[in-house]
PDB file of N, CA and C in Angstrom:
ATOM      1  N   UNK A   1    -133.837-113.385  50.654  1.00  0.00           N
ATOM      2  CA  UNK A   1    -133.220-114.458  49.898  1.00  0.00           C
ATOM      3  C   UNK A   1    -131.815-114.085  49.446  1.00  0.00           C
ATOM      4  N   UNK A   2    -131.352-113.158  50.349  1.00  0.00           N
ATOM      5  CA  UNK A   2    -129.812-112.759  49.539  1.00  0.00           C
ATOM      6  C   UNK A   2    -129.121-113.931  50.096  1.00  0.00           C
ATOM      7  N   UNK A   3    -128.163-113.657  49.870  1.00  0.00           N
ATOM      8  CA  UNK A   3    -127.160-113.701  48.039  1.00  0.00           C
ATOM      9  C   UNK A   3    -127.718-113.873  47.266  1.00  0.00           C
ATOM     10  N   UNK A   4    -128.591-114.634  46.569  1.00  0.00           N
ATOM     11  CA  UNK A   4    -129.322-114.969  45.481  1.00  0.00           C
ATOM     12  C   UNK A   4    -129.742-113.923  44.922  1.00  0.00           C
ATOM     13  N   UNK A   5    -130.829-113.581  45.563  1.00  0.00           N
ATOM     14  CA  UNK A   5    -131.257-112.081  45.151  1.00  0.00           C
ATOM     15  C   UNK A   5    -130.850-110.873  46.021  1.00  0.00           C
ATOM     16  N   UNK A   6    -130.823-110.058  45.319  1.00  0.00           N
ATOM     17  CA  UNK A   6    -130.644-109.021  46.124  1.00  0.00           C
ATOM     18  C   UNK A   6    -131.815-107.610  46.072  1.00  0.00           C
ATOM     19  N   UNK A   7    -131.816-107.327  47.344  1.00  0.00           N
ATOM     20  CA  UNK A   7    -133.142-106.318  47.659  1.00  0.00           C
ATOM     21  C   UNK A   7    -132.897-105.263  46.557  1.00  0.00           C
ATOM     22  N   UNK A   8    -133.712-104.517  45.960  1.00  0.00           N
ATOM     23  CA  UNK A   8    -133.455-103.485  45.182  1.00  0.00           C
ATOM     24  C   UNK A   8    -133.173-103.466  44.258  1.00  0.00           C
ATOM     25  N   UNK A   9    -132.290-104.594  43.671  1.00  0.00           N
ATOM     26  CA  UNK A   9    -131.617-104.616  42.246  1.00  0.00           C
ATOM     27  C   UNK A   9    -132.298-105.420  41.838  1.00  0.00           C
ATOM     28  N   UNK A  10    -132.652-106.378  41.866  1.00  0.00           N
ATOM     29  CA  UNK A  10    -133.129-107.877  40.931  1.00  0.00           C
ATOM     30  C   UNK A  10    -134.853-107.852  41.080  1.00  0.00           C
ATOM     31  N   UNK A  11    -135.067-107.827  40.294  1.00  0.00           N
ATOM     32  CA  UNK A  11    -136.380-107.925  40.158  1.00  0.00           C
ATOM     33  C   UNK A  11    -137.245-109.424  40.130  1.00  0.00           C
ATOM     34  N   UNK A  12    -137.825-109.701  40.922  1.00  0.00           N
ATOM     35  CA  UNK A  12    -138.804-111.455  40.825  1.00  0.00           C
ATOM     36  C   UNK A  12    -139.545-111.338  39.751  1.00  0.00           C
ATOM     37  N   UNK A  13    -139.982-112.888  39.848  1.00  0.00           N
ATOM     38  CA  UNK A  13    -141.170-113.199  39.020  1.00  0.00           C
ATOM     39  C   UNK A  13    -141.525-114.437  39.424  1.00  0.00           C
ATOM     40  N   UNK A  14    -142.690-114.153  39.999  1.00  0.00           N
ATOM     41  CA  UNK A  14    -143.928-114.820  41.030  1.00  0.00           C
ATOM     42  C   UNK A  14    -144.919-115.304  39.948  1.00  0.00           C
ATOM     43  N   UNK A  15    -145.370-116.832  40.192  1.00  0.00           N
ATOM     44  CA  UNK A  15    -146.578-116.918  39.382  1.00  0.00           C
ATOM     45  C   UNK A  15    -147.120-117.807  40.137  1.00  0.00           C
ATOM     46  N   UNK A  16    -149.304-117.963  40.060  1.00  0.00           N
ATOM     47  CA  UNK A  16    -149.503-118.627  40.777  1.00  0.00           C
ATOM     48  C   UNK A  16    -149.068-120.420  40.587  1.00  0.00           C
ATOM     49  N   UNK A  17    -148.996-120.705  41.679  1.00  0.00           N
ATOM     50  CA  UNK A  17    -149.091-122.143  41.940  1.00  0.00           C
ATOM     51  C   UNK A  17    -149.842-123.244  42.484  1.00  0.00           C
ATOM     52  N   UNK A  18    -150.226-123.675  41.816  1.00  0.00           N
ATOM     53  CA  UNK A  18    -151.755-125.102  41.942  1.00  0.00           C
ATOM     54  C   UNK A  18    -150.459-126.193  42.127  1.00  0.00           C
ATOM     55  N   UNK A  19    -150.607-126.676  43.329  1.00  0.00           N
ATOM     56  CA  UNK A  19    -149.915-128.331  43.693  1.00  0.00           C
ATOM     57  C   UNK A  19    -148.955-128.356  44.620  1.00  0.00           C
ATOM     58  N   UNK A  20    -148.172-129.652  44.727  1.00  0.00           N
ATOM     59  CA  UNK A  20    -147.167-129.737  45.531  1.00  0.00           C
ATOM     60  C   UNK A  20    -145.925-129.170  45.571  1.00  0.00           C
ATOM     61  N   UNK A  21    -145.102-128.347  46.323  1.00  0.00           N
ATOM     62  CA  UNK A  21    -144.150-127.725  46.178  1.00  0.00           C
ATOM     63  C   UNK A  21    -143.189-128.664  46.291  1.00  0.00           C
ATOM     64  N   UNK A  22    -141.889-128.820  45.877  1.00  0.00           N
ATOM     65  CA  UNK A  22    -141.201-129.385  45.966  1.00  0.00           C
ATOM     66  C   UNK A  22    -139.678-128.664  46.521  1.00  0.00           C
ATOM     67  N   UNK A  23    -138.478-129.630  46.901  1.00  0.00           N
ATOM     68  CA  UNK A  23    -137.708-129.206  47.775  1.00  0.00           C
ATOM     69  C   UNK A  23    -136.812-128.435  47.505  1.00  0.00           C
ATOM     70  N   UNK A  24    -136.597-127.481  47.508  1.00  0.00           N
ATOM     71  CA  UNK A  24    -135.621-126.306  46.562  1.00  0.00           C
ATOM     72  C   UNK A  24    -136.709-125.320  45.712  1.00  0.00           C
ATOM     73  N   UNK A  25    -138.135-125.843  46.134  1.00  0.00           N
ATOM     74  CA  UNK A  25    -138.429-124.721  45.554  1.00  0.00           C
ATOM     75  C   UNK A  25    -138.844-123.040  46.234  1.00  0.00           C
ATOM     76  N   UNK A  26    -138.871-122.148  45.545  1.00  0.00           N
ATOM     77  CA  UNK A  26    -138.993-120.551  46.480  1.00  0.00           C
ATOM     78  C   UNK A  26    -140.550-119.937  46.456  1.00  0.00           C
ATOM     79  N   UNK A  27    -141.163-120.678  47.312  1.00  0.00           N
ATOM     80  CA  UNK A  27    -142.924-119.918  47.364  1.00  0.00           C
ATOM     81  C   UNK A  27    -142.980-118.657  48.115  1.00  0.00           C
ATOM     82  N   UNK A  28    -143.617-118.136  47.633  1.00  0.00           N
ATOM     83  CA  UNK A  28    -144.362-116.391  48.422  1.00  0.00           C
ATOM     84  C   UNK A  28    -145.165-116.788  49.122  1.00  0.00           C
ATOM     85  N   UNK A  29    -145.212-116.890  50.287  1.00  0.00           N
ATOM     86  CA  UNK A  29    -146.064-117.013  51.324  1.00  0.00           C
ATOM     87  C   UNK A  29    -146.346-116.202  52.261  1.00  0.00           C
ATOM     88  N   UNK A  30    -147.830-115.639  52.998  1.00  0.00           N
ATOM     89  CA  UNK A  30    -148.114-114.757  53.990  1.00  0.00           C
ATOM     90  C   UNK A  30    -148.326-115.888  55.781  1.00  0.00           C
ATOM     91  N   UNK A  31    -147.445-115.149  56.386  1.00  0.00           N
ATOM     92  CA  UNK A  31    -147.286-115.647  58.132  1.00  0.00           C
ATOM     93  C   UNK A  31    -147.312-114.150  58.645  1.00  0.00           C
ATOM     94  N   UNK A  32    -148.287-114.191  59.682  1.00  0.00           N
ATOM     95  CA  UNK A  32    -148.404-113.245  60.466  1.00  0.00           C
ATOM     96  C   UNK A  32    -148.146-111.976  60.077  1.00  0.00           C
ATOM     97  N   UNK A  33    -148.769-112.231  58.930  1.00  0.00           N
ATOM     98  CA  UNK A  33    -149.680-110.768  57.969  1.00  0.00           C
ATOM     99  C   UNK A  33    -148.269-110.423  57.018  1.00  0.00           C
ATOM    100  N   UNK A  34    -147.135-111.314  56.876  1.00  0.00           N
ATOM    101  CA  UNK A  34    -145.936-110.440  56.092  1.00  0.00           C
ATOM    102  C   UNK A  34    -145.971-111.287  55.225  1.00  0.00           C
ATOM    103  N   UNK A  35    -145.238-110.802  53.996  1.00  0.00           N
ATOM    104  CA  UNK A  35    -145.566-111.724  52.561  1.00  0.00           C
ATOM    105  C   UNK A  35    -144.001-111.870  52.972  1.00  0.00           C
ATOM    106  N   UNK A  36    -143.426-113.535  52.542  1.00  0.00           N
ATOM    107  CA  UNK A  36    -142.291-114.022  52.755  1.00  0.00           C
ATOM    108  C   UNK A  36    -142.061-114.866  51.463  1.00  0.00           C
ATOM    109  N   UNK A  37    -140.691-114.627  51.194  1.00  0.00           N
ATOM    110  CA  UNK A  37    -139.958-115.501  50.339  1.00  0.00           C
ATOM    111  C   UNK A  37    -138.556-116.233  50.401  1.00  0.00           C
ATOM    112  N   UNK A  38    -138.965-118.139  50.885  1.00  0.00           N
ATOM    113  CA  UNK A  38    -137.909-118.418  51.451  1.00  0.00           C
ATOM    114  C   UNK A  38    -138.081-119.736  50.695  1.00  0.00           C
ATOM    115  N   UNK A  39    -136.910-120.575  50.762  1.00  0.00           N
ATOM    116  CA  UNK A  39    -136.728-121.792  50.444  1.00  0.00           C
ATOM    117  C   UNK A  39    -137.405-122.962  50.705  1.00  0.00           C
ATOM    118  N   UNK A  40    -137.833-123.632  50.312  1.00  0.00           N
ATOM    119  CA  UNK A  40    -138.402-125.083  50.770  1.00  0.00           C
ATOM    120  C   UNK A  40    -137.034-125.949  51.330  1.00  0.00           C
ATOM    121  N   UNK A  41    -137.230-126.103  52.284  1.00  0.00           N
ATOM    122  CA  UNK A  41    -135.965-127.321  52.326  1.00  0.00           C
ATOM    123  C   UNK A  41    -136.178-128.887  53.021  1.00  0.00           C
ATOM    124  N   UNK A  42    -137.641-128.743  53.233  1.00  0.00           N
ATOM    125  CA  UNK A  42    -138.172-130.069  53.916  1.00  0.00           C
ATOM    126  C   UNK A  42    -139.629-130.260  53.455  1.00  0.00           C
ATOM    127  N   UNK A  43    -140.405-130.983  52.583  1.00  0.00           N
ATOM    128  CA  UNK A  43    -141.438-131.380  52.209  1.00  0.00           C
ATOM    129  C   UNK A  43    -142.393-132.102  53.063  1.00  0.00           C
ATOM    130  N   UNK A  44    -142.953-131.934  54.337  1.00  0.00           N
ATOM    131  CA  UNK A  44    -143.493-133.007  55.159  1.00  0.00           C
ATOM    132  C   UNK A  44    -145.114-132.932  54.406  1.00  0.00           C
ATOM    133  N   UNK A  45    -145.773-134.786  55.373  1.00  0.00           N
ATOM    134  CA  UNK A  45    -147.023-134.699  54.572  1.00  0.00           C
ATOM    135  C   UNK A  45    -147.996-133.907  54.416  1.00  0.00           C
ATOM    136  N   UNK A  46    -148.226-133.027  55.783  1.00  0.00           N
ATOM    137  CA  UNK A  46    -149.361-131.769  55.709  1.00  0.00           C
ATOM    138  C   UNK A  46    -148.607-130.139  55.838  1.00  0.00           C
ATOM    139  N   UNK A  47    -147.647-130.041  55.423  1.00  0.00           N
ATOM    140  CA  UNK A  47    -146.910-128.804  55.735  1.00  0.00           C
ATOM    141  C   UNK A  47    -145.320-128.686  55.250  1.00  0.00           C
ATOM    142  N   UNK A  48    -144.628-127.813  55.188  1.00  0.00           N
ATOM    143  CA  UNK A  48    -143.451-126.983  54.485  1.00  0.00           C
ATOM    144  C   UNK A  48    -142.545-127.241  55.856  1.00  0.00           C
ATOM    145  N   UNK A  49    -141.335-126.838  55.112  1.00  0.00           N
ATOM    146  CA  UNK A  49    -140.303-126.455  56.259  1.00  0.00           C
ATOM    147  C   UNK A  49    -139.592-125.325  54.807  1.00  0.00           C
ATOM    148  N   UNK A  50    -138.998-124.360  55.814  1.00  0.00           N
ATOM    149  CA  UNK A  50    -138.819-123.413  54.848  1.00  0.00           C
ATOM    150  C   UNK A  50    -137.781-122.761  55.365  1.00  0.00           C
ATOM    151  N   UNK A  51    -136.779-122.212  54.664  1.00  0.00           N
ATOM    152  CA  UNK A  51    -135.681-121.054  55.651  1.00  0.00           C
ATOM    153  C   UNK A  51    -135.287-120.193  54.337  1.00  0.00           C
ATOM    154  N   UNK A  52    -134.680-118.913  54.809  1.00  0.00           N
ATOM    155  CA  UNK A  52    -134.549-117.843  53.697  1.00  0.00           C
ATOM    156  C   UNK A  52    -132.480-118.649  53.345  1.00  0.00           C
ATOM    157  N   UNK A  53    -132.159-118.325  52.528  1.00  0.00           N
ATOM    158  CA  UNK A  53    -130.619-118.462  51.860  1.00  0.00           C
ATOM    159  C   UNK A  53    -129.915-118.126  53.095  1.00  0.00           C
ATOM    160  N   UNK A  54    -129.932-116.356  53.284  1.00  0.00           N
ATOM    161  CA  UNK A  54    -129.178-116.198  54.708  1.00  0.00           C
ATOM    162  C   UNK A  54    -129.900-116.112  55.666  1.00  0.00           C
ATOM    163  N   UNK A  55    -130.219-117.348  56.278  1.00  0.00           N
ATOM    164  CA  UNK A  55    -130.766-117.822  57.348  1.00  0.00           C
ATOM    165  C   UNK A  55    -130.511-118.920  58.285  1.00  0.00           C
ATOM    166  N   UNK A  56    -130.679-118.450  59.381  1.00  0.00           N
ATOM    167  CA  UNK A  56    -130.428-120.347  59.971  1.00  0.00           C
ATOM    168  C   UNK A  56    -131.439-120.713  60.558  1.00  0.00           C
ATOM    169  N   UNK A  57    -132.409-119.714  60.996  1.00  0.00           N
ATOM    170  CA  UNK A  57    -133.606-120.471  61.506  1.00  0.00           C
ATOM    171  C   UNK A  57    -134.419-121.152  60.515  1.00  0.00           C
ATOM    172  N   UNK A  58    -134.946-122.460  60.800  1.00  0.00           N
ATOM    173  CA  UNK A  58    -135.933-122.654  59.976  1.00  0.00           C
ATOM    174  C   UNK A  58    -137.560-122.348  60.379  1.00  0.00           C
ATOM    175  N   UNK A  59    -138.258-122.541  59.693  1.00  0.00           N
ATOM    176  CA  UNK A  59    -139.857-121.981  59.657  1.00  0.00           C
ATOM    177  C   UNK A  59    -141.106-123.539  59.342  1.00  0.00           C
ATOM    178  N   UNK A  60    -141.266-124.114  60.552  1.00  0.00           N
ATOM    179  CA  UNK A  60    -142.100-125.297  60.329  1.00  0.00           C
ATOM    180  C   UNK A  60    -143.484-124.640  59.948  1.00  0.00           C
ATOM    181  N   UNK A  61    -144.447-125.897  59.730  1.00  0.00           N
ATOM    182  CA  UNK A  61    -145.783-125.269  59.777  1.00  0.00           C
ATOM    183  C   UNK A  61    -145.857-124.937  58.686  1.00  0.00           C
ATOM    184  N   UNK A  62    -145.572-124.204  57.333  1.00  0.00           N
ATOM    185  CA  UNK A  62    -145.950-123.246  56.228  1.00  0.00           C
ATOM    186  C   UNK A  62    -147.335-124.704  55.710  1.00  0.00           C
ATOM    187  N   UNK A  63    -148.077-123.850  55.400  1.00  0.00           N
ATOM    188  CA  UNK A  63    -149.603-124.658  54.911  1.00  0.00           C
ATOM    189  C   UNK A  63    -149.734-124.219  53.206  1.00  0.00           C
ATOM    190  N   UNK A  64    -149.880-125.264  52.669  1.00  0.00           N
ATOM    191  CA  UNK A  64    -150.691-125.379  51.201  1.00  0.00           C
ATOM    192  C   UNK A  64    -151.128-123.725  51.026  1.00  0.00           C
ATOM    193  N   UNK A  65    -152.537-123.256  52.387  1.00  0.00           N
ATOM    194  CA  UNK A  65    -153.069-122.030  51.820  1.00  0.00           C
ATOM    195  C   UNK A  65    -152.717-121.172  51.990  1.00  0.00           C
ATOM    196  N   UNK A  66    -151.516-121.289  53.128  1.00  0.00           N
ATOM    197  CA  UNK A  66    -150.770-119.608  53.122  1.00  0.00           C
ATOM    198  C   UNK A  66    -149.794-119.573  51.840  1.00  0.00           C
ATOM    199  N   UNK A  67    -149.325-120.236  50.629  1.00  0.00           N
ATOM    200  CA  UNK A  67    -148.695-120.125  49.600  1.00  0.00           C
ATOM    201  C   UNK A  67    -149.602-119.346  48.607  1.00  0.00           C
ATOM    202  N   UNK A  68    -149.272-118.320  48.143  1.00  0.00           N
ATOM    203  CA  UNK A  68    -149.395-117.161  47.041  1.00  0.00           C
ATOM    204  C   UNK A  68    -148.947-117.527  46.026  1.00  0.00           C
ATOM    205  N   UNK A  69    -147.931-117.839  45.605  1.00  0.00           N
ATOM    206  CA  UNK A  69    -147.133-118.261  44.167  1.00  0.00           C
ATOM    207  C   UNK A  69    -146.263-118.723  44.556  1.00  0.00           C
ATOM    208  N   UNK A  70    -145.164-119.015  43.190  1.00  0.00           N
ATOM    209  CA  UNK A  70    -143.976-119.779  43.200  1.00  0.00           C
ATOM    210  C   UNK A  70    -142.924-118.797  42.483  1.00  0.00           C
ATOM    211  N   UNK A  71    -141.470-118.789  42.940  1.00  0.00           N
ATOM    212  CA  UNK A  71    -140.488-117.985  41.652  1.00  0.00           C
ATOM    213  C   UNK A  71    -140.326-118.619  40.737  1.00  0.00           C
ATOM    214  N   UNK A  72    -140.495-117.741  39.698  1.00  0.00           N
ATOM    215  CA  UNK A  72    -140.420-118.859  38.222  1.00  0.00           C
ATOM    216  C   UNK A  72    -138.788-118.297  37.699  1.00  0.00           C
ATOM    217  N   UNK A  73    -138.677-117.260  38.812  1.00  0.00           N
ATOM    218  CA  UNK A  73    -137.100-116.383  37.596  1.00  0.00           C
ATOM    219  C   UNK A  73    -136.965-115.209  38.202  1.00  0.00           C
ATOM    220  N   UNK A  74    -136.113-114.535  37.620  1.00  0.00           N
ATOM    221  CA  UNK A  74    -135.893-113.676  38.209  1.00  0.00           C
ATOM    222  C   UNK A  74    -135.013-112.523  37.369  1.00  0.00           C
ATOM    223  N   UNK A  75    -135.069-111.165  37.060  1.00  0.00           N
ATOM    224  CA  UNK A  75    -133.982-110.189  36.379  1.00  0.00           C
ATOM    225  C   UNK A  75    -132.878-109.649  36.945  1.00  0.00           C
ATOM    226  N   UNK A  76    -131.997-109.979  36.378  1.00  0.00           N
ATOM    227  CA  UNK A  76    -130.880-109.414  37.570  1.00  0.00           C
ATOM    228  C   UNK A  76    -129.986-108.501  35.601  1.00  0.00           C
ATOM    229  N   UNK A  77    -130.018-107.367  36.186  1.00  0.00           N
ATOM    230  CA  UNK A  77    -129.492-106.732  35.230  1.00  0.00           C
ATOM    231  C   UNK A  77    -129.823-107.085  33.469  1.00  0.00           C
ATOM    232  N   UNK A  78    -130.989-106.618  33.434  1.00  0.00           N
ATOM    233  CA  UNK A  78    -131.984-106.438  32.228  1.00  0.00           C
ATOM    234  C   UNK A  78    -131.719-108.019  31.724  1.00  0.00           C
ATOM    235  N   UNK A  79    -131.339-109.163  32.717  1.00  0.00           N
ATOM    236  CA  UNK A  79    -130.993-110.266  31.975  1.00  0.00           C
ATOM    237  C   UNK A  79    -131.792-111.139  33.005  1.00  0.00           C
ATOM    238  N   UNK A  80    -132.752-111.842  32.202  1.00  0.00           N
ATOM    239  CA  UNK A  80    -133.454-112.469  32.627  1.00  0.00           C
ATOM    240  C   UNK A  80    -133.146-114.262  33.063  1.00  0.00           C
ATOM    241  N   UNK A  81    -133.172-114.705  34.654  1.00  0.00           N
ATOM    242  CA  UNK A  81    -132.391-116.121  35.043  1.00  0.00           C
ATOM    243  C   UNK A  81    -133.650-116.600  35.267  1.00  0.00           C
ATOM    244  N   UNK A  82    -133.927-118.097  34.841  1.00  0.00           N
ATOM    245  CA  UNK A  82    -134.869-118.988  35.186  1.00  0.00           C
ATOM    246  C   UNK A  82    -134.739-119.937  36.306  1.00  0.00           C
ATOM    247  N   UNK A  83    -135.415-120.299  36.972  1.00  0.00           N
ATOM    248  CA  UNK A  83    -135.310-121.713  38.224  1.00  0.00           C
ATOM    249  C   UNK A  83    -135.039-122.713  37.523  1.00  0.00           C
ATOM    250  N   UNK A  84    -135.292-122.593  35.813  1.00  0.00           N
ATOM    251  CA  UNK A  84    -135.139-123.861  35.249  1.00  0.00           C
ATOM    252  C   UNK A  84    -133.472-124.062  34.891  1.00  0.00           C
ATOM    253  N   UNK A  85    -132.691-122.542  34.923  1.00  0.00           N
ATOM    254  CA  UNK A  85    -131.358-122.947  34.555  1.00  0.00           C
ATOM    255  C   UNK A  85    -130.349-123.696  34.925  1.00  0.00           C
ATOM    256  N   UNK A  86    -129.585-124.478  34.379  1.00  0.00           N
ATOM    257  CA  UNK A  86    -128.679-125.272  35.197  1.00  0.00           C
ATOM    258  C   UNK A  86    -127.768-124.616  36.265  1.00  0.00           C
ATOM    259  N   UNK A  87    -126.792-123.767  35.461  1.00  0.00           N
ATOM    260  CA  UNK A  87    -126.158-122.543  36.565  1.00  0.00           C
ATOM    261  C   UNK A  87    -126.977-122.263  38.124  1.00  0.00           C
ATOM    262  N   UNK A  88    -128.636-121.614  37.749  1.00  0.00           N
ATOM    263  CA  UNK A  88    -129.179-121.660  38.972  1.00  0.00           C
ATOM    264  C   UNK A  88    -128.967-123.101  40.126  1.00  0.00           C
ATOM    265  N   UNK A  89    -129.950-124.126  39.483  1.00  0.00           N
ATOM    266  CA  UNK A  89    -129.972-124.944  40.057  1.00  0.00           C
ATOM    267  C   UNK A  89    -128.886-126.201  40.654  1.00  0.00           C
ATOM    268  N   UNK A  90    -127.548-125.489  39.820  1.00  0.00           N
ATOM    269  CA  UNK A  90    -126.248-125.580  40.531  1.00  0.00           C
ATOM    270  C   UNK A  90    -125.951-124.985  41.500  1.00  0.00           C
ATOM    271  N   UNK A  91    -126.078-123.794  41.902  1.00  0.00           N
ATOM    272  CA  UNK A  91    -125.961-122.829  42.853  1.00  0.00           C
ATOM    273  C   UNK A  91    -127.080-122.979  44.191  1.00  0.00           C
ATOM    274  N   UNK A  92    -128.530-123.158  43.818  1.00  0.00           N
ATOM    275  CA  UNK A  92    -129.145-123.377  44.730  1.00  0.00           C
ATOM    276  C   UNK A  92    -128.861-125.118  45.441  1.00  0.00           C
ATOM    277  N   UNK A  93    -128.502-125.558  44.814  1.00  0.00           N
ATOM    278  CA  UNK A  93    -128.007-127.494  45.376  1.00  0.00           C
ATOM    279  C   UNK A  93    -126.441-126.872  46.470  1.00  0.00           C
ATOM    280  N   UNK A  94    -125.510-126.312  45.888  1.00  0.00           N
ATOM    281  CA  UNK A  94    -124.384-126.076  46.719  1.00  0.00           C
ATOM    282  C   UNK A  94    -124.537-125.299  47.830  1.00  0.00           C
ATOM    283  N   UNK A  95    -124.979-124.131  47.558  1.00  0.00           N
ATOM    284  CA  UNK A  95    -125.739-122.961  48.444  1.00  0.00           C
ATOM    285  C   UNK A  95    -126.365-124.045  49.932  1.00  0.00           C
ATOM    286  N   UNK A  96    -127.449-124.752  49.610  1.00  0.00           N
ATOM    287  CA  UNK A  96    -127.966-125.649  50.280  1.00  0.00           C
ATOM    288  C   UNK A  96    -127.100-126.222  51.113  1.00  0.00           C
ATOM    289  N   UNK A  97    -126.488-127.120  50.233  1.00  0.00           N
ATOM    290  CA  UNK A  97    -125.095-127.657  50.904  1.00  0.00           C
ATOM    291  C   UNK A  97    -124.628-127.766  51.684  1.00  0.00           C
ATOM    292  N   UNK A  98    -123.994-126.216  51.549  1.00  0.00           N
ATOM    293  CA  UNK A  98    -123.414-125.776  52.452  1.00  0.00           C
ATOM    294  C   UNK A  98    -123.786-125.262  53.969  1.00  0.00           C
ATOM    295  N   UNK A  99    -124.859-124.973  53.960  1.00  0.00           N
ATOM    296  CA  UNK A  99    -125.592-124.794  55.317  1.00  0.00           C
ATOM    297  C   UNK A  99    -125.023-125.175  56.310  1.00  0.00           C
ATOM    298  N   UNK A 100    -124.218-126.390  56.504  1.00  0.00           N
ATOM    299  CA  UNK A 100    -123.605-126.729  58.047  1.00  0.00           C
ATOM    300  C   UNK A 100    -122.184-125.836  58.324  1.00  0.00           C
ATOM    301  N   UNK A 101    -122.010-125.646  57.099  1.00  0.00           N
ATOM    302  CA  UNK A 101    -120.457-125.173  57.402  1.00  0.00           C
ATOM    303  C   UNK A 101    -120.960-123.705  57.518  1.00  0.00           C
ATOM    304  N   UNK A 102    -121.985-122.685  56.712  1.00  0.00           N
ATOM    305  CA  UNK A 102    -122.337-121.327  56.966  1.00  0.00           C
ATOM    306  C   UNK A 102    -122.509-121.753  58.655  1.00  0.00           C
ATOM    307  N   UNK A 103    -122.959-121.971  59.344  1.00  0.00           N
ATOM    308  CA  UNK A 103    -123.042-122.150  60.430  1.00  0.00           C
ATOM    309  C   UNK A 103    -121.953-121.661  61.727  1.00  0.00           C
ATOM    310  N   UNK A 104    -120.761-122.568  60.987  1.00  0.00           N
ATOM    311  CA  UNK A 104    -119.534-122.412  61.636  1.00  0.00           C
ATOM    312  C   UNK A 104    -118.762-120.868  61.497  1.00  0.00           C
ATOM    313  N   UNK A 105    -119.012-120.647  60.290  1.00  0.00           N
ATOM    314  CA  UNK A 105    -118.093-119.521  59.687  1.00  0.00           C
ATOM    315  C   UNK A 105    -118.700-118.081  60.616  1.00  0.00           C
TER     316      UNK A 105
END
């Protein structure tokens, strides 16, 4: 999930999740035995579409029961950021965004 997070330094926080995921949100999910943490970016009726931040492939298929939890937040230098913050959820809407043009660059 980098930029967002980064391996090693920032610490998650995973909690379980009962229901529908919604679009921008970051579930822990296991595919072919690896625990993954990537973006929602397409809600279909029986299944996910999902891609990591620096990514361009996307990932069809993700199922209700391969989801483990949801990020509720995250520590990035003993300072604790929520999914609920505006800042975040400014950043994850542009981030998004931008996807056609990461493409080009």
């Amino acid at each position: 999930m980098y930029p967002m997070l980064r391996s090693g330094i920032d610490t998650i926080v995973v909690e379980c999740y009962k229901g529908k995921l919604k679009k921008y949100d970051v579930p822990l999910y296991k595919k072919n035995g690896k625990y993954i943490l990537h973006r929602v970016i397409r809600v279909l009726p029986d299944s996910y579409v999902m891609r990591g931040d620096n990514c361009f492939q996307e990932e069809y298929g993700i199922l209700e029961s391969q989801i483990l939890g949801i990020l509720t937040g995250f520590y990035r230098k003993n300072r604790y950021i929520s999914v609920e913050n505006r800042i975040y959820k400014s950043y994850v809407r542009v981030w998004c965004l931008l996807y056609p043009l990461r493409k080009c660059i």
